[in-house]
PDB file of N, CA and C in Angstrom:
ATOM      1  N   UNK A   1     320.337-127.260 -86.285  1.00  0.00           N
ATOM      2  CA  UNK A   1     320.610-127.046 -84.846  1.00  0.00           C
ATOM      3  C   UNK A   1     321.095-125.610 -84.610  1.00  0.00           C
ATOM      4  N   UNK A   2     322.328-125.701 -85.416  1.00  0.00           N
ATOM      5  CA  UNK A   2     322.461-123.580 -85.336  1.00  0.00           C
ATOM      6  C   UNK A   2     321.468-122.817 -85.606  1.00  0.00           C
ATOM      7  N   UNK A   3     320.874-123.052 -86.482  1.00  0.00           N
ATOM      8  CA  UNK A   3     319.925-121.675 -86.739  1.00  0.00           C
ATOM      9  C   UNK A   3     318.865-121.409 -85.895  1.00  0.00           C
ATOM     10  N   UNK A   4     318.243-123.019 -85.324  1.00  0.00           N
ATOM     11  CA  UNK A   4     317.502-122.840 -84.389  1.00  0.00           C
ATOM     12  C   UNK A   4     318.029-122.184 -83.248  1.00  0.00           C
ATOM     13  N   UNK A   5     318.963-122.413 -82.750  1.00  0.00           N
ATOM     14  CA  UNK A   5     319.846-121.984 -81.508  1.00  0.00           C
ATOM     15  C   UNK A   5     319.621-120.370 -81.931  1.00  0.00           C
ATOM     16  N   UNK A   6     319.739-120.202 -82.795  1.00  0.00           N
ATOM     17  CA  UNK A   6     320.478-118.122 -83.008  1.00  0.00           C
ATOM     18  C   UNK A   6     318.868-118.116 -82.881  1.00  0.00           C
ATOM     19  N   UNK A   7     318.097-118.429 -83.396  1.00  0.00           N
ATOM     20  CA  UNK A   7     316.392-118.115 -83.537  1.00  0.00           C
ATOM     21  C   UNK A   7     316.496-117.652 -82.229  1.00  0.00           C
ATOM     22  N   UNK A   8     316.600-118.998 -81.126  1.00  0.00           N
ATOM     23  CA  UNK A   8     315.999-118.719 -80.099  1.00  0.00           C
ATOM     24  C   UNK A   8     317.141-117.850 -79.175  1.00  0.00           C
ATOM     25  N   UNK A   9     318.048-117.324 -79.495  1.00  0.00           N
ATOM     26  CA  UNK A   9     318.686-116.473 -78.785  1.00  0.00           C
ATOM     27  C   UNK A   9     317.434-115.295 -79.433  1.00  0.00           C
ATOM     28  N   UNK A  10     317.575-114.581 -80.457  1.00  0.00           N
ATOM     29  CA  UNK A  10     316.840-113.433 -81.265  1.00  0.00           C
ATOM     30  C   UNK A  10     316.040-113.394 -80.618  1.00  0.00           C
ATOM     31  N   UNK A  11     315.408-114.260 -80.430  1.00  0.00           N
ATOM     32  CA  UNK A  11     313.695-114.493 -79.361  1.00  0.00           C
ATOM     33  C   UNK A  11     314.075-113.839 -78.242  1.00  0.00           C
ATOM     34  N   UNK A  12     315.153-114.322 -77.627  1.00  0.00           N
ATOM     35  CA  UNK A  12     315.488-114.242 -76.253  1.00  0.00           C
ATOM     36  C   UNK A  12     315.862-112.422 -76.290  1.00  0.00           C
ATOM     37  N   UNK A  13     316.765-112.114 -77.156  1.00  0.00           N
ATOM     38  CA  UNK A  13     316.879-110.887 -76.717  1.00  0.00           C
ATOM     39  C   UNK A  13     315.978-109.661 -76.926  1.00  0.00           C
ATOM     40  N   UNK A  14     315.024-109.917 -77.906  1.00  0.00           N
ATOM     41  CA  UNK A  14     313.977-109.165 -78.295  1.00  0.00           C
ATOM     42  C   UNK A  14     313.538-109.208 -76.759  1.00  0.00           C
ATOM     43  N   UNK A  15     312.770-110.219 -76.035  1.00  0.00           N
ATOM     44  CA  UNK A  15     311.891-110.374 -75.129  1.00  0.00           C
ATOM     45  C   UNK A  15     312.808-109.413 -74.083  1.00  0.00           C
ATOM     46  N   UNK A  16     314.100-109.581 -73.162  1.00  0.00           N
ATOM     47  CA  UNK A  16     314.604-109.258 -72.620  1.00  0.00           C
ATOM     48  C   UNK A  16     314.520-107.444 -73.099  1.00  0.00           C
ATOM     49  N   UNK A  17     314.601-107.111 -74.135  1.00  0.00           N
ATOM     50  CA  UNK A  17     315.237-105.658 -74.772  1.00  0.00           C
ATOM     51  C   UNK A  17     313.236-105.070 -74.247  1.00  0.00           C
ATOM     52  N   UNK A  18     312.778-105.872 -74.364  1.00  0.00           N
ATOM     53  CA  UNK A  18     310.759-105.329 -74.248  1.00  0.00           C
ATOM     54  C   UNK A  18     310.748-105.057 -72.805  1.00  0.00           C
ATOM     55  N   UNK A  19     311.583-105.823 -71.534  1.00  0.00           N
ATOM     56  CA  UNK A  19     311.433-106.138 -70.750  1.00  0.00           C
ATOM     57  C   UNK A  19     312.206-105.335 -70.068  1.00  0.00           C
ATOM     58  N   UNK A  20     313.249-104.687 -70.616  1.00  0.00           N
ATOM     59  CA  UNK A  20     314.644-103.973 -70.145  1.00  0.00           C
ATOM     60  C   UNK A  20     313.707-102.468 -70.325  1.00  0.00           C
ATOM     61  N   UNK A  21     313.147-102.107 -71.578  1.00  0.00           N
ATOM     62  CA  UNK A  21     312.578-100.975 -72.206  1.00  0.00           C
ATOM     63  C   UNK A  21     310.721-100.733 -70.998  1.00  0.00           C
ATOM     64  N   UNK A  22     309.811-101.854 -70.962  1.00  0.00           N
ATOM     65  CA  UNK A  22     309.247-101.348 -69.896  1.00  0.00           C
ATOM     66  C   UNK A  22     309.845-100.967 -68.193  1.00  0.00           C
ATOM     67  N   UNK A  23     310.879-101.342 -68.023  1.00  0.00           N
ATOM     68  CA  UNK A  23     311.314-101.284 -66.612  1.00  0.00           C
ATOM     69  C   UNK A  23     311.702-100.153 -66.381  1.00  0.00           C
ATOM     70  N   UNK A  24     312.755 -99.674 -67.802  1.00  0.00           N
ATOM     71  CA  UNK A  24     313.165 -98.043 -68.231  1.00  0.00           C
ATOM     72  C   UNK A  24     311.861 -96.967 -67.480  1.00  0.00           C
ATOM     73  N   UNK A  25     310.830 -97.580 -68.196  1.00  0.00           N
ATOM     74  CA  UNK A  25     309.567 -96.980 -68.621  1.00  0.00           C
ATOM     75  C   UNK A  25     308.863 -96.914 -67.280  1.00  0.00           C
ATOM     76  N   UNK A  26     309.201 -97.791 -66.203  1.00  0.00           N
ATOM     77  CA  UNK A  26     308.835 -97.687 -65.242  1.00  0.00           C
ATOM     78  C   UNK A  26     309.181 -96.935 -63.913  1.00  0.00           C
ATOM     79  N   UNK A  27     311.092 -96.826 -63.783  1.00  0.00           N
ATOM     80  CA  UNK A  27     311.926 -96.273 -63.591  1.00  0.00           C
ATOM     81  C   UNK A  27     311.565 -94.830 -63.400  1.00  0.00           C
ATOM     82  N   UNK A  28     311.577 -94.683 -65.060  1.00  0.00           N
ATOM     83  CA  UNK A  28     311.122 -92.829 -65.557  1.00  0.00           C
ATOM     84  C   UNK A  28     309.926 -92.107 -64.709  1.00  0.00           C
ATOM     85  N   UNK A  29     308.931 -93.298 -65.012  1.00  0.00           N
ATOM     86  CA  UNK A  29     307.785 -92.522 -64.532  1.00  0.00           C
ATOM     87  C   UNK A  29     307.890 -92.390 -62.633  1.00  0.00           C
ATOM     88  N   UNK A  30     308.430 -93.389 -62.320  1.00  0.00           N
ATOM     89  CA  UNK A  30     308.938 -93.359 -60.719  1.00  0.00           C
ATOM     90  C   UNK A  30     309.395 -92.109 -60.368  1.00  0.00           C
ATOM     91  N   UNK A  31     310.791 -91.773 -61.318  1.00  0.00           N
ATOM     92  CA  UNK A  31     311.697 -90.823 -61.029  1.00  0.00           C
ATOM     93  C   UNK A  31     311.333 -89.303 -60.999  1.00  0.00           C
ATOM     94  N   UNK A  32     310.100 -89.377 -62.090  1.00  0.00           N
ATOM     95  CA  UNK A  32     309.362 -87.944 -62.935  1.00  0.00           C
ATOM     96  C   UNK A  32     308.460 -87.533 -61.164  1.00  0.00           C
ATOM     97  N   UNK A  33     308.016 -89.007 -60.891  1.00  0.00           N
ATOM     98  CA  UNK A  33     306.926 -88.127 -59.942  1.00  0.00           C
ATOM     99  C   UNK A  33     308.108 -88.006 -58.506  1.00  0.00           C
ATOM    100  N   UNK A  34     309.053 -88.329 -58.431  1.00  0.00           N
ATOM    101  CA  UNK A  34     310.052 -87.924 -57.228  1.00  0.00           C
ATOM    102  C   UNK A  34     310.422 -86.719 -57.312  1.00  0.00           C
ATOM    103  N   UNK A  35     310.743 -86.121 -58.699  1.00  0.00           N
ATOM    104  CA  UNK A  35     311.043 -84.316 -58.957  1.00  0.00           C
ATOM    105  C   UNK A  35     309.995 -84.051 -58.517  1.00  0.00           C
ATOM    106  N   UNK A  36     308.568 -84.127 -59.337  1.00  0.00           N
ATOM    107  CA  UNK A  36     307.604 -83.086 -58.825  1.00  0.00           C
ATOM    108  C   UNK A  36     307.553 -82.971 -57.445  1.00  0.00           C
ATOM    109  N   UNK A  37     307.597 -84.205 -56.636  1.00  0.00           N
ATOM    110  CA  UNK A  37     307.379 -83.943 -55.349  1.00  0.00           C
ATOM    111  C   UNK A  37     308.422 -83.021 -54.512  1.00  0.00           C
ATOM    112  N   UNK A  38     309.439 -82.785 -55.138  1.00  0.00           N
ATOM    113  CA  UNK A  38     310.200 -82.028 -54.401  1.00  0.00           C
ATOM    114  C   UNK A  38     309.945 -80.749 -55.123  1.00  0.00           C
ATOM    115  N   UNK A  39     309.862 -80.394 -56.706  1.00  0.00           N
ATOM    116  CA  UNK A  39     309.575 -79.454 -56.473  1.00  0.00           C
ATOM    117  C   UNK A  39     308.586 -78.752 -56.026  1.00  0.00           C
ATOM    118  N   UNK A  40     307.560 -79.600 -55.628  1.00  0.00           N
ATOM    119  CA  UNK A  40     306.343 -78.834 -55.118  1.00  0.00           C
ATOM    120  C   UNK A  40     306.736 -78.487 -53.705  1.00  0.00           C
ATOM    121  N   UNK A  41     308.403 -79.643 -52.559  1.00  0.00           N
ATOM    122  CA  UNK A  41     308.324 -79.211 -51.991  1.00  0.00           C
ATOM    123  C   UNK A  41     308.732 -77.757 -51.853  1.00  0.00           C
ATOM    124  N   UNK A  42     310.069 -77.408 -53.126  1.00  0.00           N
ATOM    125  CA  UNK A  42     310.626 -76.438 -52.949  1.00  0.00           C
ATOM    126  C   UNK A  42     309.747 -75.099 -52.995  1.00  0.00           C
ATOM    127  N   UNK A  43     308.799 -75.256 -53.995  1.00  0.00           N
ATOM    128  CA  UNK A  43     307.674 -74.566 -54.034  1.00  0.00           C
ATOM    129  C   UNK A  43     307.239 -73.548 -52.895  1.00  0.00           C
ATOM    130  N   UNK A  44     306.510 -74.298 -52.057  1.00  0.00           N
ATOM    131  CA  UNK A  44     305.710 -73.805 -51.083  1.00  0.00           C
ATOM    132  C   UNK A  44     306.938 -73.892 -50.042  1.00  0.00           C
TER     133      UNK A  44
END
């Protein structure tokens, strides 16, 4: 019963840590194209 239990926590946080790490990943790329846009506004 324990070990299964810790298994499926391990499961659980791997999935969550994949899930935490694309959102990062999603975040970033959001944030990357919000600079350019300003600096292109500062730009011109």
């Amino acid at each position: 019963m324990r070990e299964s239990y810790a298994g499926k926590k391990e499961a659980d946080i791997a999935v969550r840590r994949a899930f935490m790490l694309r959102y990062q990943g999603v975040c970033l790329t959001e944030l990357l194209a919000e600079i350019r846009e300003k600096n292109h506004e500062n730009i011109t």
